[in-house]
Structure formats: structure tokens, C-alpha cells
C-alpha atoms as a PDB file:
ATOM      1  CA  UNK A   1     -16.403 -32.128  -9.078  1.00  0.00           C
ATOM      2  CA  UNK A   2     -14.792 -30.397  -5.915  1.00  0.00           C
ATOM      3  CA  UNK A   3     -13.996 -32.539  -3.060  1.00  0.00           C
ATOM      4  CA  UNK A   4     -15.896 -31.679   0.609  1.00  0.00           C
ATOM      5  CA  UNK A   5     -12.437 -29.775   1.650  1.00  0.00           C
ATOM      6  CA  UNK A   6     -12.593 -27.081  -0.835  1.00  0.00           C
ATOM      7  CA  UNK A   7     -15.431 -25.512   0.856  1.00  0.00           C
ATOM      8  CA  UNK A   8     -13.534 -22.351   1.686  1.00  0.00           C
ATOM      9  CA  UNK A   9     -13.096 -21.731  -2.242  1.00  0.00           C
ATOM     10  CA  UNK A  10     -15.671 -20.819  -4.892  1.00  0.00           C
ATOM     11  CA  UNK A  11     -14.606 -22.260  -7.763  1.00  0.00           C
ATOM     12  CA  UNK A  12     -16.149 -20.588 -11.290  1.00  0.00           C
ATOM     13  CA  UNK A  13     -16.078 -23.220 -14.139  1.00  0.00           C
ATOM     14  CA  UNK A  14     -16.975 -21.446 -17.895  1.00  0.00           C
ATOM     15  CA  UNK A  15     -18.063 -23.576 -20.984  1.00  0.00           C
ATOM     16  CA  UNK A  16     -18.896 -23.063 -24.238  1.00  0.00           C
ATOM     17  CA  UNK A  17     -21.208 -25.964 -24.762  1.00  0.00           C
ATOM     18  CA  UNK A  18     -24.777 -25.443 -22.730  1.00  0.00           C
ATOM     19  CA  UNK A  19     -25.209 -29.294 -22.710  1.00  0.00           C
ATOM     20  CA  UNK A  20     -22.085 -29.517 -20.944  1.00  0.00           C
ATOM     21  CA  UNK A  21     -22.870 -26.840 -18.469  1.00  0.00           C
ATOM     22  CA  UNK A  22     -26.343 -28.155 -17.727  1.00  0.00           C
ATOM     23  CA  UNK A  23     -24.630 -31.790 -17.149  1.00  0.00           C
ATOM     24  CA  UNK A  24     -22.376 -29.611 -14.389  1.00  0.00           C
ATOM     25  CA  UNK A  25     -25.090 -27.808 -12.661  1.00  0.00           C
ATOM     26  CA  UNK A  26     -26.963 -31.245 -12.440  1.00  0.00           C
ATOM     27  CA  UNK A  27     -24.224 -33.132 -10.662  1.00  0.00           C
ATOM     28  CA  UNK A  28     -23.486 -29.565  -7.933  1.00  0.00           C
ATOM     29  CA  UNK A  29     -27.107 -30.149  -7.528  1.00  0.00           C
ATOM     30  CA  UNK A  30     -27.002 -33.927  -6.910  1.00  0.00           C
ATOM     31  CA  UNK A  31     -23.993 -33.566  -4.805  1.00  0.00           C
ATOM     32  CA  UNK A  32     -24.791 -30.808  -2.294  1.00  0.00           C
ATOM     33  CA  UNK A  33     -22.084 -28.431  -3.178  1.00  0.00           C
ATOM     34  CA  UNK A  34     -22.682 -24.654  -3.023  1.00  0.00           C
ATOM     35  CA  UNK A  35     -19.497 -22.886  -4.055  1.00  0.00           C
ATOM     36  CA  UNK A  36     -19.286 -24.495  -7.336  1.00  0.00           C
ATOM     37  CA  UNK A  37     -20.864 -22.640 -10.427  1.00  0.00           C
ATOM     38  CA  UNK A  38     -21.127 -23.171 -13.801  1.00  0.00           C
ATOM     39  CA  UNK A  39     -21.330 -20.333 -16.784  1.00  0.00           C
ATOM     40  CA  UNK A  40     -22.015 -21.251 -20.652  1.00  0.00           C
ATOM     41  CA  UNK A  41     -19.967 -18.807 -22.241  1.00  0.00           C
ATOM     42  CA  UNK A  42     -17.100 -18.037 -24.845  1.00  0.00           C
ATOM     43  CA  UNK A  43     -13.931 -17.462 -22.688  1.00  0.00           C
ATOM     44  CA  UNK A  44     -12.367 -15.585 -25.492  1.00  0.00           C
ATOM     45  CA  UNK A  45     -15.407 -13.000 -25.809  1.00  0.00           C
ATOM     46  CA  UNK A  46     -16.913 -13.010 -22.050  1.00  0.00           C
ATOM     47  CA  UNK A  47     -13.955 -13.062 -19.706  1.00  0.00           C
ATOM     48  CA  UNK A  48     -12.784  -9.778 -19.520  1.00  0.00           C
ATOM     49  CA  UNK A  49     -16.688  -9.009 -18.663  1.00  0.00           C
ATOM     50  CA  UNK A  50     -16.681 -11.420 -15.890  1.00  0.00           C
ATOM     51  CA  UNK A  51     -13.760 -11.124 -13.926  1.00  0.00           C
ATOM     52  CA  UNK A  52     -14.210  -7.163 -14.066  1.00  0.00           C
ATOM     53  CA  UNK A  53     -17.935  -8.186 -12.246  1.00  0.00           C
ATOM     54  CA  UNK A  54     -16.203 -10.298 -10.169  1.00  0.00           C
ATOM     55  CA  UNK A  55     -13.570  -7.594  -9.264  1.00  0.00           C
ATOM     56  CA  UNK A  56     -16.405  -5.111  -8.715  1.00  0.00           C
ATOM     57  CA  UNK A  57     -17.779  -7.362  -6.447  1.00  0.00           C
ATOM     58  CA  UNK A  58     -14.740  -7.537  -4.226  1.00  0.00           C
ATOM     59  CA  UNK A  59     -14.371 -11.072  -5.049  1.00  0.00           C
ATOM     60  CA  UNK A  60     -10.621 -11.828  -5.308  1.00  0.00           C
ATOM     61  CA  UNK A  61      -9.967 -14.089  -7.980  1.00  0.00           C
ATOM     62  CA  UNK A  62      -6.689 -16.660  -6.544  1.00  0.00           C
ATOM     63  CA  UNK A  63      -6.381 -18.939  -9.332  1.00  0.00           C
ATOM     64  CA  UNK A  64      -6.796 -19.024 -13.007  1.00  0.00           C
ATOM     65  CA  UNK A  65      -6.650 -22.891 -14.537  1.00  0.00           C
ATOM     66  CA  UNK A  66      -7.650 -24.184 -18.132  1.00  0.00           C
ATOM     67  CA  UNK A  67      -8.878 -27.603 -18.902  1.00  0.00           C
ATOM     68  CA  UNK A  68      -8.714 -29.119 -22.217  1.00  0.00           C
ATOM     69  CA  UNK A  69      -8.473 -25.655 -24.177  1.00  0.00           C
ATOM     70  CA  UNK A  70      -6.629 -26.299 -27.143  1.00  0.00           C
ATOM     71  CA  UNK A  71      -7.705 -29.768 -29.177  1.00  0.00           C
ATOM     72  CA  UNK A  72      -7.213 -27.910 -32.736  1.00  0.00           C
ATOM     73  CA  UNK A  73      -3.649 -27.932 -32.593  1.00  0.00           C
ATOM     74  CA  UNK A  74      -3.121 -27.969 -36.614  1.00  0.00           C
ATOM     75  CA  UNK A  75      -2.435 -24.398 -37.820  1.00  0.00           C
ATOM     76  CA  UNK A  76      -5.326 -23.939 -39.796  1.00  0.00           C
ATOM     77  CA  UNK A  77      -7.407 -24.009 -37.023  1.00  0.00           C
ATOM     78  CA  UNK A  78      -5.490 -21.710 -34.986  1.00  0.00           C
ATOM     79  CA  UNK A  79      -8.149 -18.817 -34.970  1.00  0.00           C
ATOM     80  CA  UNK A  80     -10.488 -21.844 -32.923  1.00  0.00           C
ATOM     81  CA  UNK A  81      -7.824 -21.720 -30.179  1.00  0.00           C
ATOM     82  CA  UNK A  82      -9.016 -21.019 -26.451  1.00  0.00           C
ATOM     83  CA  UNK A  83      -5.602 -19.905 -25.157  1.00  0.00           C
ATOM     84  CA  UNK A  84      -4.063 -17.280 -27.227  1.00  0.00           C
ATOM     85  CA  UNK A  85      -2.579 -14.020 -26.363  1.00  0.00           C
ATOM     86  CA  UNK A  86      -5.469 -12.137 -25.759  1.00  0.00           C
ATOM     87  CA  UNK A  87      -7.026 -14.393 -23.047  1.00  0.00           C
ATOM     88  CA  UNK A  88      -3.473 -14.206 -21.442  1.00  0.00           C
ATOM     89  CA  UNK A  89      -3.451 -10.671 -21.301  1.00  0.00           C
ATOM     90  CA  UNK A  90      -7.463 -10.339 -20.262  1.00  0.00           C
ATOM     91  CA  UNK A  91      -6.191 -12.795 -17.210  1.00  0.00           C
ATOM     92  CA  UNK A  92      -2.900 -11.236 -16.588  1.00  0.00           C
ATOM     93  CA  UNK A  93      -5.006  -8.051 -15.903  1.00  0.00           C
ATOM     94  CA  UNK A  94      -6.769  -9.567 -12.647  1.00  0.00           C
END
């Protein structure tokens, strides 16, 4: 989770699991915090959806980062990938 002196940043964490996100959204409840959210969604289908909502919204996006995105690194499951050239581009756009 965010430490206390992020407070000036909202930070946007996306997940494809909806166990995973509802584990998130427990501990930003537990903890207090109010600029942390949590979306269950496919990166590679939803992003360009939500940063173009976000930009809408005059909310400048700062930072892009990606945690743990790639664990099928054989080549036969490259088509399972998270980073691939068309989330790079979708990102690159913002």
C-alpha cells in the first residue's frame, strides 16, 4: 500500500483477478487511505478506455508503472503477455 506521504498523488492500481482487487480495496479501507483505487480489469482490452476518461476528466496521468506483468515468459504463451506493443503504444499516447 501507499505510504502517508503520497497523499498529494492518486495512485490507480488495475487487476485482472477480482479476488485480488477486493483483497486491495479491503486493506485502502482498513488503512484510511483515500487516493488509492483499485479497478478489476484486462489492461490489454480496458486501458485505452480508461486513461482517455481519465484525460477527459482533466486528470493528468504522471506515471505509468507495471508490476509483475509478464510470468509466461516461454514463447508459446506469448499471446498471455501483459506488456506487448500495443499496451506500449495505448500508454505512449497519454
Amino acid at each position: 500500500m501507499a505510504s502517508n506521504h503520497t497523499n498529494d498523488l492518486n495512485l490507480l492500481g488495475l487487476e485482472i483477478r477480482r479476488p485480488v482487487v477486493d483483497l486491495c480495496l479491503r486493506r485502502k479501507a482498513s488503512s484510511g487511505l483515500r487516493n488509492v483505487h483499485f479497478l478489476s480489469v484486462n489492461a490489454n482490452v480496458d486501458l485505452t478506455e480508461i486513461l482517455s476518461s481519465l484525460q477527459k476528466l482533466s486528470i493528468p496521468i504522471d506515471t505509468v508503472t507495471i508490476q509483475f506483468p509478464d510470468p509466461h515468459f516461454k514463447s508459446k504463451h506469448k499471446k498471455r503477455r501483459v506488456v506487448n506493443a500495443g499496451l506500449v503504444s495505448c500508454i505512449a499516447k497519454f
